[in-house]
N, C-alpha and C. Protein backbone atom coordinates (compact mmCIF):
# COMPACT_ATOMS: atom_id res chain seq x y z
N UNK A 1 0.84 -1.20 0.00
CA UNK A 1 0.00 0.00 0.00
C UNK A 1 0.88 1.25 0.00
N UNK A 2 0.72 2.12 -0.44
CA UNK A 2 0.94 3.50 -0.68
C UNK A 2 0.57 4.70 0.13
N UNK A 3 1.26 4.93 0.99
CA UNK A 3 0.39 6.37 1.92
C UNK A 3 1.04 7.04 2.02
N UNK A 4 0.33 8.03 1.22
CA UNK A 4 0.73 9.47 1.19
C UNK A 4 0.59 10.14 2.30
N UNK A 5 1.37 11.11 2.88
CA UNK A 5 1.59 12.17 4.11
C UNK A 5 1.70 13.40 3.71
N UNK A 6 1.60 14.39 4.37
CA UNK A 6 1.39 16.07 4.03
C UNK A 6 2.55 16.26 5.25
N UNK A 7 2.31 17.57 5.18
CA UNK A 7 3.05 18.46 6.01
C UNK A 7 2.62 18.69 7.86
N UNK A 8 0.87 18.32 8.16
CA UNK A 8 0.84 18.32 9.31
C UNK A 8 1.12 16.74 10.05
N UNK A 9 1.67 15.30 9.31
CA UNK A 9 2.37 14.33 9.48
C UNK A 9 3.63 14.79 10.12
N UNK A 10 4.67 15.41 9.51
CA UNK A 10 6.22 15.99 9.81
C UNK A 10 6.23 16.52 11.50
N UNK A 11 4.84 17.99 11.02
CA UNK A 11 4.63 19.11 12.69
C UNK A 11 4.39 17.68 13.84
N UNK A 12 3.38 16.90 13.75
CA UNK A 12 2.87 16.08 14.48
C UNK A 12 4.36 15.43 15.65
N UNK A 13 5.16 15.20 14.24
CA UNK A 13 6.27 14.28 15.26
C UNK A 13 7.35 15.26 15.45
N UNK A 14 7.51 16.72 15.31
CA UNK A 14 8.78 17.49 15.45
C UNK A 14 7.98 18.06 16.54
N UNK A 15 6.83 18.16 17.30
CA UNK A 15 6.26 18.61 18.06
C UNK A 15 6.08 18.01 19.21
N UNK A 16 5.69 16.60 18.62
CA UNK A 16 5.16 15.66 19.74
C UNK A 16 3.75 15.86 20.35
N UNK A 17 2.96 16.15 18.91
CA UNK A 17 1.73 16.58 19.45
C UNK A 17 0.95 15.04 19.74
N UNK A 18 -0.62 15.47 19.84
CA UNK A 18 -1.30 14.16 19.93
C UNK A 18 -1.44 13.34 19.57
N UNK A 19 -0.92 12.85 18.49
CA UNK A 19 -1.01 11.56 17.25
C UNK A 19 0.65 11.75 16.65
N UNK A 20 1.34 12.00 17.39
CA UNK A 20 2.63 11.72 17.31
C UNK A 20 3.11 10.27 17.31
N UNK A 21 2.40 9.44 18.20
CA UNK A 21 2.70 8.21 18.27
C UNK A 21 2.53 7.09 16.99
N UNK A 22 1.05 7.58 16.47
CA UNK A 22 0.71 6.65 15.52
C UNK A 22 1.62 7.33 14.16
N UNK A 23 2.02 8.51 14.10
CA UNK A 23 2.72 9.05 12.89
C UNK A 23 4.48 8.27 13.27
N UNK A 24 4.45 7.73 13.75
CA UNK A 24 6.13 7.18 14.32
C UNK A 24 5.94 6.06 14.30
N UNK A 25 4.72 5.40 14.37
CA UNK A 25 4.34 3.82 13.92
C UNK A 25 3.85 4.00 12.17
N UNK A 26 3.73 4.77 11.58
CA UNK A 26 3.49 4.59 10.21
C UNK A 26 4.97 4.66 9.60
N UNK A 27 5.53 5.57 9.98
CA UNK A 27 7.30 5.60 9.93
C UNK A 27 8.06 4.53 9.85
N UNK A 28 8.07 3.57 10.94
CA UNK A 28 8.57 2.27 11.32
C UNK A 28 7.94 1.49 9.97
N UNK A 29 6.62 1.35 9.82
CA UNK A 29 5.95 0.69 8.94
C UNK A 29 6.71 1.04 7.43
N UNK A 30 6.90 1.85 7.31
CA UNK A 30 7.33 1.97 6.39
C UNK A 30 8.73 1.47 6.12
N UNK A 31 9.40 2.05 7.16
CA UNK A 31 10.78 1.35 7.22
C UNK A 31 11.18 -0.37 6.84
N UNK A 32 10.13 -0.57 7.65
CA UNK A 32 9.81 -2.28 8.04
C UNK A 32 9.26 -2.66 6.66
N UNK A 33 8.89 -1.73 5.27
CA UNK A 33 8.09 -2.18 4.46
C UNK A 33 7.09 -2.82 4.08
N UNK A 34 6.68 -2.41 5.46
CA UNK A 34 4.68 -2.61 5.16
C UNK A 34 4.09 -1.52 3.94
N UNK A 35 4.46 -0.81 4.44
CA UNK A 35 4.22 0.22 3.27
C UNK A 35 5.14 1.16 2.49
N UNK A 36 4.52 1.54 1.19
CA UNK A 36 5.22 2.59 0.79
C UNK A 36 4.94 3.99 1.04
N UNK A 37 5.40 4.80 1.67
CA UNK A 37 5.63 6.25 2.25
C UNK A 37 5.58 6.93 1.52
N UNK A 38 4.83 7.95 0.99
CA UNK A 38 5.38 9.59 -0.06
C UNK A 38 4.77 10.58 0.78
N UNK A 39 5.78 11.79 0.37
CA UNK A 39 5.55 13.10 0.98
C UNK A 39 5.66 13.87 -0.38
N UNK A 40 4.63 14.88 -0.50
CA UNK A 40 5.38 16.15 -1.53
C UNK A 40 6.46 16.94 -0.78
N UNK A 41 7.53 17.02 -1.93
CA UNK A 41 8.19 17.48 -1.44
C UNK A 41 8.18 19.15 -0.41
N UNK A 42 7.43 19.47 -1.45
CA UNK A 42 6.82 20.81 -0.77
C UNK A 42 6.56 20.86 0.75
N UNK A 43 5.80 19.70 0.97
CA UNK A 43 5.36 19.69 2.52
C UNK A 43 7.09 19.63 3.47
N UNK A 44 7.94 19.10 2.98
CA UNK A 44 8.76 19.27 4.35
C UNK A 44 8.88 20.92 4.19
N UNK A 45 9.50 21.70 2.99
CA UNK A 45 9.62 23.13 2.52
C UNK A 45 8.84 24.32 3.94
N UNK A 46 7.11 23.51 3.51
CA UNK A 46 6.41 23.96 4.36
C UNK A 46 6.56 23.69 5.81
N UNK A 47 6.61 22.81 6.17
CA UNK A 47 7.19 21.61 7.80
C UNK A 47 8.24 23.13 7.84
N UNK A 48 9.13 23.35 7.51
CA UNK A 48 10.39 23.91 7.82
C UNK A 48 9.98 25.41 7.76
N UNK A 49 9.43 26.08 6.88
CA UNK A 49 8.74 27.36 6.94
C UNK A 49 7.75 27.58 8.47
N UNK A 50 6.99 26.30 8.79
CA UNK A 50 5.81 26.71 9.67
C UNK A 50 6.94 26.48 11.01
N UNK A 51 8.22 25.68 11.08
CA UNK A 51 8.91 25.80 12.42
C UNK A 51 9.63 27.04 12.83
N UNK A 52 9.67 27.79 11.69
CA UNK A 52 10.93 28.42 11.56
C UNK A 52 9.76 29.91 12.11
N UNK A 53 8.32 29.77 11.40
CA UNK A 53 7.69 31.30 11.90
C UNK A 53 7.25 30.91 13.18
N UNK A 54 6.83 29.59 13.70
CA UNK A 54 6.62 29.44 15.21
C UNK A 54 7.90 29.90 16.31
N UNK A 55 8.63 29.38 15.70
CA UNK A 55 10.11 29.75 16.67
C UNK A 55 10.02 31.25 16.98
N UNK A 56 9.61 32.27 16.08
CA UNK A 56 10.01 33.51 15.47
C UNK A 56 8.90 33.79 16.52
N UNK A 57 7.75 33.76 16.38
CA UNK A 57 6.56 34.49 16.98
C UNK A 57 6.95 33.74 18.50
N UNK A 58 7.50 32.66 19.08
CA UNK A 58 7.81 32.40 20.62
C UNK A 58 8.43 33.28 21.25
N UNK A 59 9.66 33.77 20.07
CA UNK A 59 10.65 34.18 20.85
C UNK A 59 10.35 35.81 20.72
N UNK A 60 9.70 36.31 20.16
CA UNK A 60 8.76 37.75 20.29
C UNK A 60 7.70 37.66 21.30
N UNK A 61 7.08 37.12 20.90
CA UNK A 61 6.49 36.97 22.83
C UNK A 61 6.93 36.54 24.25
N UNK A 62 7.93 35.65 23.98
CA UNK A 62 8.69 35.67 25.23
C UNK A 62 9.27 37.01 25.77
N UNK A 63 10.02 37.65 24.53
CA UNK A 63 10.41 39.04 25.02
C UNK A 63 9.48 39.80 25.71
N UNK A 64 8.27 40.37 24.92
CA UNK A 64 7.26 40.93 25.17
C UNK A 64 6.97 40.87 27.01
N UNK A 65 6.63 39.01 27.02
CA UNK A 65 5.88 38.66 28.29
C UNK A 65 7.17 39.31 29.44
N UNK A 66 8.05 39.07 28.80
CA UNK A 66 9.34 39.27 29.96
C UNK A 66 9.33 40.61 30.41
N UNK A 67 9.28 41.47 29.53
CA UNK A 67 9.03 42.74 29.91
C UNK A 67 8.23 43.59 30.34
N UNK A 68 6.55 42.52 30.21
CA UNK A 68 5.81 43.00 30.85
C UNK A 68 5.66 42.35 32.82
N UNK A 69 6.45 41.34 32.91
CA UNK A 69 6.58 40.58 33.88
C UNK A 69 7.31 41.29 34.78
N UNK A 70 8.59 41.34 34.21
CA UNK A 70 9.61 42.81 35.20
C UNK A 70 8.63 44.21 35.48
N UNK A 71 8.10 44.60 34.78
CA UNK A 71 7.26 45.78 34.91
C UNK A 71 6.31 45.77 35.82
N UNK A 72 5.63 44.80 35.66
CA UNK A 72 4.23 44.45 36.91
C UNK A 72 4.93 44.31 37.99
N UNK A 73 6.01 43.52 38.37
CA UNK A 73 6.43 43.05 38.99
C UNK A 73 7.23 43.53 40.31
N UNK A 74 7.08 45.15 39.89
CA UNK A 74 7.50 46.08 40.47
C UNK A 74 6.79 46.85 41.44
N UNK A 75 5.03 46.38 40.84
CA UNK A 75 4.17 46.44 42.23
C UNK A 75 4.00 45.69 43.04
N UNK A 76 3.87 46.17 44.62
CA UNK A 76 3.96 45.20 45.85
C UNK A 76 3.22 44.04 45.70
N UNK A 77 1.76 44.36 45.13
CA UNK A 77 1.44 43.03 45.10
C UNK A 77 1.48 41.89 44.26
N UNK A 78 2.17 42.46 43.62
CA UNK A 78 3.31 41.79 42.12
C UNK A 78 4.31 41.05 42.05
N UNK A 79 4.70 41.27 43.60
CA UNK A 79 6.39 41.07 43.47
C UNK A 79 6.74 39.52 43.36
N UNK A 80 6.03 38.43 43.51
CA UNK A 80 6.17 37.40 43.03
C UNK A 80 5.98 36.74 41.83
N UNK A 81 5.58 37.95 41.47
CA UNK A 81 5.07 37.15 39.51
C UNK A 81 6.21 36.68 38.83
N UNK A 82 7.60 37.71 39.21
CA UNK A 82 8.46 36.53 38.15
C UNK A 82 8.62 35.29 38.50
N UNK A 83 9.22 35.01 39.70
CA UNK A 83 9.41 33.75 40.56
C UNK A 83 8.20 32.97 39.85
N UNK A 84 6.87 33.12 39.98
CA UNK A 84 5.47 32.51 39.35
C UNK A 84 5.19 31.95 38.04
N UNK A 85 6.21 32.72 37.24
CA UNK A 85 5.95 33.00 36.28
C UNK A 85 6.62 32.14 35.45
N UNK A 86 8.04 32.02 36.11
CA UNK A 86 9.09 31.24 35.73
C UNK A 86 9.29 30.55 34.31
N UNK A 87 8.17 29.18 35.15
CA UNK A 87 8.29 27.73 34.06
C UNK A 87 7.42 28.28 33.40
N UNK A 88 6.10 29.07 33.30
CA UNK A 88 5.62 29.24 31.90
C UNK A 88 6.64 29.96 30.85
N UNK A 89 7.22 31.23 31.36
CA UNK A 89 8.45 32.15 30.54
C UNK A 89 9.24 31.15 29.60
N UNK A 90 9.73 30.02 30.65
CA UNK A 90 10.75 29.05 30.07
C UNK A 90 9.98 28.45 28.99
N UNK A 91 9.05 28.16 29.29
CA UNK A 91 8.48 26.93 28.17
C UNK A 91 8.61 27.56 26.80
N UNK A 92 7.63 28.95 26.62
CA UNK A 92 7.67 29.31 25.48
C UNK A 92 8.93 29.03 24.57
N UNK A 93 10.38 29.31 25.18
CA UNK A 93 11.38 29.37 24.48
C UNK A 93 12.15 27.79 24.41
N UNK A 94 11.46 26.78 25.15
CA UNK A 94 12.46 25.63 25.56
C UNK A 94 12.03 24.74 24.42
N UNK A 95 12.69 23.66 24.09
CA UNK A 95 12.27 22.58 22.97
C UNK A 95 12.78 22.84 21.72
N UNK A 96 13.02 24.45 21.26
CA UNK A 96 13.19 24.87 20.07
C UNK A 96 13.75 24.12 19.22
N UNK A 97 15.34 24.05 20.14
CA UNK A 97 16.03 23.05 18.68
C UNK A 97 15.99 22.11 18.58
N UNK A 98 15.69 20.92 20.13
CA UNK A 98 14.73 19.73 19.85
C UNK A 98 13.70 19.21 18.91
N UNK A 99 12.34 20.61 18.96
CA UNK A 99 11.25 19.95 17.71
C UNK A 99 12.30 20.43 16.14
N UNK A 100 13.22 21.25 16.03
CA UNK A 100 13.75 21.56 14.84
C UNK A 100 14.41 19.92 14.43
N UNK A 101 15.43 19.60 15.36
CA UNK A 101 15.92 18.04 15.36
C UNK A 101 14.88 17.18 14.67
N UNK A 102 13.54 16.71 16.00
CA UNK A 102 12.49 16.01 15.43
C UNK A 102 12.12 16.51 13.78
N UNK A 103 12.13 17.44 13.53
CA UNK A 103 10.98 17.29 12.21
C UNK A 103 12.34 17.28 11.25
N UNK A 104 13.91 17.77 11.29
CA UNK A 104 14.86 16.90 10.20
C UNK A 104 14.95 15.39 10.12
N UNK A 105 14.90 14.94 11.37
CA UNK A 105 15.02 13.47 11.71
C UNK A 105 13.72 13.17 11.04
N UNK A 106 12.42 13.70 10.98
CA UNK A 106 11.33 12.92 10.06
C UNK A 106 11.35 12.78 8.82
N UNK A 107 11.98 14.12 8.07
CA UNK A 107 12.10 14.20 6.91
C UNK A 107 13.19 13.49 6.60
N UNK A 108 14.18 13.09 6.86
CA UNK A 108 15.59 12.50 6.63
C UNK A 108 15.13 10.51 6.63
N UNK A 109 13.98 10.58 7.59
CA UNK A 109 13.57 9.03 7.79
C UNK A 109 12.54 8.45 6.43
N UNK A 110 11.92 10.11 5.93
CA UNK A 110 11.01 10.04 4.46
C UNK A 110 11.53 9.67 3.23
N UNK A 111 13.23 10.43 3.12
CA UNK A 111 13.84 10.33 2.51
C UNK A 111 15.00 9.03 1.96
N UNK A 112 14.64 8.34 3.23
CA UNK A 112 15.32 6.74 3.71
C UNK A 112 14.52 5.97 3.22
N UNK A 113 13.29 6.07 3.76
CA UNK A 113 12.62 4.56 3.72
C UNK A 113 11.53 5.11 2.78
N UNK A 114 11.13 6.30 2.03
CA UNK A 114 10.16 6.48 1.71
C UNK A 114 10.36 7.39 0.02
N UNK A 115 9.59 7.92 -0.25
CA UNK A 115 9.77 8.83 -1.53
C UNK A 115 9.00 10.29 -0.92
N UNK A 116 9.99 11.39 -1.32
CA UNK A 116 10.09 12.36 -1.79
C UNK A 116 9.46 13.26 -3.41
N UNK A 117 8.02 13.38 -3.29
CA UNK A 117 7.41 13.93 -5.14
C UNK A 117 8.02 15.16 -5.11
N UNK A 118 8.62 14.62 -6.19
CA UNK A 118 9.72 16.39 -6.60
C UNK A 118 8.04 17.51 -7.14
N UNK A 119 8.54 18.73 -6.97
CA UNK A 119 7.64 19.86 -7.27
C UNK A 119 8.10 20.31 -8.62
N UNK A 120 7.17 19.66 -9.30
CA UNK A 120 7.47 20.24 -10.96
C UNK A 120 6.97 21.42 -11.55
N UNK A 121 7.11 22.06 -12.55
CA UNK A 121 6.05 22.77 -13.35
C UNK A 121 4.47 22.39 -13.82
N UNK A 122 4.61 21.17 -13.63
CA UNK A 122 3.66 20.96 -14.40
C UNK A 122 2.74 20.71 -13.18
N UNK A 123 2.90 20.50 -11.68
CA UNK A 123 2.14 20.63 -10.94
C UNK A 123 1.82 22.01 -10.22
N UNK A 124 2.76 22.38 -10.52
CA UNK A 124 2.91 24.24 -9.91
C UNK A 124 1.41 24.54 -10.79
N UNK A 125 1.25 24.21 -12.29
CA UNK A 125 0.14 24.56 -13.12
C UNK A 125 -1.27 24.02 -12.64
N UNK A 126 -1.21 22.95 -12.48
CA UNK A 126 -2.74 22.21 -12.23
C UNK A 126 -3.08 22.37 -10.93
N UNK A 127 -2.18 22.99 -9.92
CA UNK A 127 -2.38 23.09 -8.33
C UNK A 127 -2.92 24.47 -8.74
N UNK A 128 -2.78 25.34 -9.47
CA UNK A 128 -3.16 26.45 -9.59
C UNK A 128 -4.68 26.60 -10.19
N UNK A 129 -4.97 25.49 -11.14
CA UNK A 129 -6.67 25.04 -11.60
C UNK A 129 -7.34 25.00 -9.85
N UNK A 130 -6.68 24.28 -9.11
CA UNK A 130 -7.21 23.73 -8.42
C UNK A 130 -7.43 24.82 -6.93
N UNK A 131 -6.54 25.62 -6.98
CA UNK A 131 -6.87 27.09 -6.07
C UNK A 131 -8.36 27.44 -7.19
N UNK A 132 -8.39 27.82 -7.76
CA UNK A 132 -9.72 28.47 -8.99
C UNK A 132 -11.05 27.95 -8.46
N UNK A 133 -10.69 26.74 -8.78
CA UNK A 133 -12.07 25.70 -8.74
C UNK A 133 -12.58 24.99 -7.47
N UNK A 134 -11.59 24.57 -7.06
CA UNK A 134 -11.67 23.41 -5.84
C UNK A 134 -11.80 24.83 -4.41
N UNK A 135 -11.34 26.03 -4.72
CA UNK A 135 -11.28 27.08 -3.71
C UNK A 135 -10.29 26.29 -2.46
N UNK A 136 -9.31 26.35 -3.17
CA UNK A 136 -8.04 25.48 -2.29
C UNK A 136 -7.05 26.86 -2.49
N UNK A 137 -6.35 26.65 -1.12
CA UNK A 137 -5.13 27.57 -0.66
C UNK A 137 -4.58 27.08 -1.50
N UNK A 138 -3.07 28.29 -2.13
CA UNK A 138 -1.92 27.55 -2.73
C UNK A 138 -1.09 26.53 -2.44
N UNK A 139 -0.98 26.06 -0.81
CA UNK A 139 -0.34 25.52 -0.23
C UNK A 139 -1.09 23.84 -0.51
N UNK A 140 -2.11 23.74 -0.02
CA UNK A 140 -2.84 22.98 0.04
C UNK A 140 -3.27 21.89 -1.87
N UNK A 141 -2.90 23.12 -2.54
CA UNK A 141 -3.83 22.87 -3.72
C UNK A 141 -2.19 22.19 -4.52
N UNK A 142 -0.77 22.44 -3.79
CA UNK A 142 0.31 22.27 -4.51
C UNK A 142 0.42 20.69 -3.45
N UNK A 143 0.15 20.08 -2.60
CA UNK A 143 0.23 18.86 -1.83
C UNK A 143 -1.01 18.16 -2.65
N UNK A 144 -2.08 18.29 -2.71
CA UNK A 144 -3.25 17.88 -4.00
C UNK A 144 -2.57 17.49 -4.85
N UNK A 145 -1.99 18.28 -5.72
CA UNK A 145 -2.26 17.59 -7.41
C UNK A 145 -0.60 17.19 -7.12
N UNK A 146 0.26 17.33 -6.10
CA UNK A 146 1.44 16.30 -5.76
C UNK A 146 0.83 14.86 -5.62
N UNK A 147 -0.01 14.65 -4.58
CA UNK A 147 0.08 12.96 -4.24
C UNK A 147 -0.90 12.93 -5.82
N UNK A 148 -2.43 13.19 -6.34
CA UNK A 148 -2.81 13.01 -7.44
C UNK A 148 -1.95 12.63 -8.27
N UNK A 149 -0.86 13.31 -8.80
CA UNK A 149 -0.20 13.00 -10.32
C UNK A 149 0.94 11.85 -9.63
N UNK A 150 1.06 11.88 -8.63
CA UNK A 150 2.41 10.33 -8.32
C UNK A 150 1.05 8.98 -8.27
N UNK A 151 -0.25 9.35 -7.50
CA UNK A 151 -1.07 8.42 -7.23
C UNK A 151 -1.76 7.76 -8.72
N UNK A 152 -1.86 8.50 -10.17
CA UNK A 152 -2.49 8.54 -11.07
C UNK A 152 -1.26 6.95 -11.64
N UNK A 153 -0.40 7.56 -11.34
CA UNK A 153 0.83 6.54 -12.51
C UNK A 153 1.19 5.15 -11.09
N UNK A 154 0.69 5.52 -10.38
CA UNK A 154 1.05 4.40 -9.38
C UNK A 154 -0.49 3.16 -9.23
N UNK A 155 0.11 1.85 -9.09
CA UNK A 155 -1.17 0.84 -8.73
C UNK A 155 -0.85 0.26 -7.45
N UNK A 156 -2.41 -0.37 -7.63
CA UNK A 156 -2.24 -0.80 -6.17
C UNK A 156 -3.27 -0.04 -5.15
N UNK A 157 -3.25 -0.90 -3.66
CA UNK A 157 -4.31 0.25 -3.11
C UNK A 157 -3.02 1.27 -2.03
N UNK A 158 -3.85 3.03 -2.02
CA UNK A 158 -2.90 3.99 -2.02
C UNK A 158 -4.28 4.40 -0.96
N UNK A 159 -3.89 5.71 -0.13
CA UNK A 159 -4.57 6.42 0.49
C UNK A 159 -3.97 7.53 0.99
N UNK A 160 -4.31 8.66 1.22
CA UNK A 160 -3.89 9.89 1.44
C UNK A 160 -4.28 10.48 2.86
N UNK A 161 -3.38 10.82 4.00
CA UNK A 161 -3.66 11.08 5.86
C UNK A 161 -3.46 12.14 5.92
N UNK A 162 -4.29 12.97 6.09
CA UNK A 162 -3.83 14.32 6.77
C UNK A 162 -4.69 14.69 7.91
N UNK A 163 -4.72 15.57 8.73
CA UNK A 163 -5.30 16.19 9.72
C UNK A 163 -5.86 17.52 9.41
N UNK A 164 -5.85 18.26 8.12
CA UNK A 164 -5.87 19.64 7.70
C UNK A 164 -7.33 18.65 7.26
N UNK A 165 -8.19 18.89 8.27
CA UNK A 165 -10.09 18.81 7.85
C UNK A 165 -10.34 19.83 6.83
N UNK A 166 -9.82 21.15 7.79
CA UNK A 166 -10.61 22.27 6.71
C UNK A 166 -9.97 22.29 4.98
N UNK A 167 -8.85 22.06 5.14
CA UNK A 167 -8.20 22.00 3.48
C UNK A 167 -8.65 20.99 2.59
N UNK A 168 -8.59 19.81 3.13
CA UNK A 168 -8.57 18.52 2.43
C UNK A 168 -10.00 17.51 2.54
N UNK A 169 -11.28 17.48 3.94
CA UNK A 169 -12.00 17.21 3.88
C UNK A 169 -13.02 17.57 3.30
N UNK A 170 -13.17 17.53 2.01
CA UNK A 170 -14.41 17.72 0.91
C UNK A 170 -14.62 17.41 0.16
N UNK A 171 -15.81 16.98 -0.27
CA UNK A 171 -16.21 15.80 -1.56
C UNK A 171 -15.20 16.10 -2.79
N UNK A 172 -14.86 17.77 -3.58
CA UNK A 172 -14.19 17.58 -4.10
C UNK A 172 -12.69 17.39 -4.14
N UNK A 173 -12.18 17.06 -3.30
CA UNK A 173 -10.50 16.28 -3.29
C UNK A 173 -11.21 14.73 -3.15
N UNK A 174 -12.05 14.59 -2.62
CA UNK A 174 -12.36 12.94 -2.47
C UNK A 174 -12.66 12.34 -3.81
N UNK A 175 -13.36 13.22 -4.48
CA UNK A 175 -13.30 13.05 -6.22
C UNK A 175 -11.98 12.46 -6.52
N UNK A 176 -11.40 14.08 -6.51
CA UNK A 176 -10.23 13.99 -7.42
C UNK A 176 -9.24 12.85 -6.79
N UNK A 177 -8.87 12.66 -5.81
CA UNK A 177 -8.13 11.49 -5.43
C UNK A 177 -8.78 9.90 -5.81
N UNK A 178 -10.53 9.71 -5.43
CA UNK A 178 -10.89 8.94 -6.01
C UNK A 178 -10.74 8.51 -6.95
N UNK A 179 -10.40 9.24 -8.19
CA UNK A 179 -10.36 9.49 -9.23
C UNK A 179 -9.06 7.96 -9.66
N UNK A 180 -7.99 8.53 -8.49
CA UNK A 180 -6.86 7.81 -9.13
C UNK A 180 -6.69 6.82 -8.02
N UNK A 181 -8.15 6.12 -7.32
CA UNK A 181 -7.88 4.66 -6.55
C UNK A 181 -7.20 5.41 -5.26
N UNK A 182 -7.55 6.53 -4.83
CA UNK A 182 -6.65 6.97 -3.65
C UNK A 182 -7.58 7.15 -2.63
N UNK A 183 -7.57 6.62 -1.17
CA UNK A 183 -8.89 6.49 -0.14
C UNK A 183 -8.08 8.17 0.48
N UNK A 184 -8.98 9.07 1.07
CA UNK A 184 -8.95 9.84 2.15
C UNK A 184 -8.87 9.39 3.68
N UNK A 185 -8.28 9.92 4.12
CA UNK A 185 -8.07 9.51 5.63
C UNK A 185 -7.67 10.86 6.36
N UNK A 186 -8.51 11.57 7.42
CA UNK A 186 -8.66 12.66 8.44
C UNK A 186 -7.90 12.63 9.58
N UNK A 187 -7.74 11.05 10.12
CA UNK A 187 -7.39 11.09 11.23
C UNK A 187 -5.97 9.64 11.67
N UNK A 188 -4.89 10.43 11.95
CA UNK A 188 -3.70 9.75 11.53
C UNK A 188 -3.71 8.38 12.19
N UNK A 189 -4.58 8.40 13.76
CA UNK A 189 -5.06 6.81 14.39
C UNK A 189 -5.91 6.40 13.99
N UNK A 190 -6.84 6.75 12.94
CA UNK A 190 -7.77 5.60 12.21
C UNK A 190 -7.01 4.88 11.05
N UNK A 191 -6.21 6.06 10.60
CA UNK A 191 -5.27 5.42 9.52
C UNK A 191 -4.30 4.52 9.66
N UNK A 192 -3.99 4.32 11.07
CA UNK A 192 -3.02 3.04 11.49
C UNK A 192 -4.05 2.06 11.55
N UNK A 193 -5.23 2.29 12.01
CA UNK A 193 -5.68 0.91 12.23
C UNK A 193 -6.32 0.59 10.52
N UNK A 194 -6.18 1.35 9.95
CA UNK A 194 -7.42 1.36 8.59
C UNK A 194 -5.83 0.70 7.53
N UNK A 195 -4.80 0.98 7.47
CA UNK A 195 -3.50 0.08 7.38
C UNK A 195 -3.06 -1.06 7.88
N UNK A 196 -3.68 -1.71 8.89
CA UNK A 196 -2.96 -2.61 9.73
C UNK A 196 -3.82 -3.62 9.17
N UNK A 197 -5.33 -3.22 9.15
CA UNK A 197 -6.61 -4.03 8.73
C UNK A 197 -6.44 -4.39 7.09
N UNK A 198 -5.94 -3.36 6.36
CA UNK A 198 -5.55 -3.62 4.99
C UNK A 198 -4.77 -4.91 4.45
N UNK A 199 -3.72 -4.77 5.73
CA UNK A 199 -2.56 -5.14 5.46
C UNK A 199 -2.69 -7.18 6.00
N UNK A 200 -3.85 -7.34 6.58
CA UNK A 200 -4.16 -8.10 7.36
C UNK A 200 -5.08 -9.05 6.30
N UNK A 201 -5.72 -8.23 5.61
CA UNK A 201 -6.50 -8.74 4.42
C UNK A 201 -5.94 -9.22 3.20
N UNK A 202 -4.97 -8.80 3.43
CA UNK A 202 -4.02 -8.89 2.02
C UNK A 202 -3.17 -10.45 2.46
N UNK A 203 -2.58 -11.06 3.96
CA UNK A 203 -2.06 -12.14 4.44
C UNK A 203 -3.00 -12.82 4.46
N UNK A 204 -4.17 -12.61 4.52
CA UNK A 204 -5.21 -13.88 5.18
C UNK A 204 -5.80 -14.76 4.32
């Protein structure tokens, strides 16, 4: 089987958000060659753009908070807010180059065990039909007609995971992926088990 990943796959495990786990068991799977893995390439591009403006906007509000913290802090009944304040101050800024680590280490593990869809011209063009019509972001509409045109020339059963509901959950991408034998999938722990069950059918 064939499963395609986007860009909120990468955030998931450079973050360690909530479905981090099952995105690190599709990883392995892949490794292990249960499956075959693709990412547009675009999406790490993006993965690396969306770490790089989160970092940016932490570390502007950390300043911010800091300076409004010393400031308050100067009234009597204030005077413990920094001490208080501490481990939240820290957090904002802590992890940074950790989740930066995590999401090279994901992309570097895509690039190992998995495929990479180069960003051509000719999808730069039809992702752009597809902002018009489909009323898809550029971002969104250039990860579309990526897994589409690798999924069109590829056989076999394929399916496409993302977590971006609002971008990707709507009859028309379910078309157009339908189109080329490709299932939708919303939610990255149904998609482990909706893989495992595949994969189970296919031995039995």
């Amino acid at each position: 089987m064939i499963v395609y990943v986007e860009t909120n796959f990468l955030l998931e495990l450079a973050y360690l958000q909530e479905r981090c786990v099952s995105c690190a068991e599709i990883l392995q799977m892949a490794k292990t060659g249960q499956i075959a893995l693709a990412l547009p390439a675009f999406s790490a591009a993006e993965a690396r753009a969306t770490w790089h403006r989160r970092a940016s906007e932490r570390r502007e509000f950390h300043s911010a908070l800091q300076t409004h913290i010393r400031e308050i802090s100067r009234s009597e009944p204030f005077r413990s807010l920094r001490d208080q304040s501490r481990d939240v101050v820290a957090a904002l800024v802590a992890g940074a180059e950790e989740s930066q680590e995590r999401l090279e280490t994901a992309i570097q593990a895509v690039e190992t065990d998995g495929t990479l869809i180069p960003l051509s011209g000719e999808i730069v063009k039809i992702a752009r039909v597809y902002e018009l019509y489909l009323s898809l972001s550029p971002q969104d509409a250039l990860v579309l007609e990526s897994v589409r045109s690798h999924a069109e020339k590829a056989t076999g059963a394929k399916c496409f995971i993302t977590q971006d509901v609002k971008g990707f959950a709507n009859p028309s991408v379910y078309d157009e992926l339908s189109a080329v034998d490709c299932k939708v999938l919303v939610n990255f722990d149904d998609a482990v088990a909706y893989i495992r069950n595949a994969s189970d059918r296919r031995h039995s």
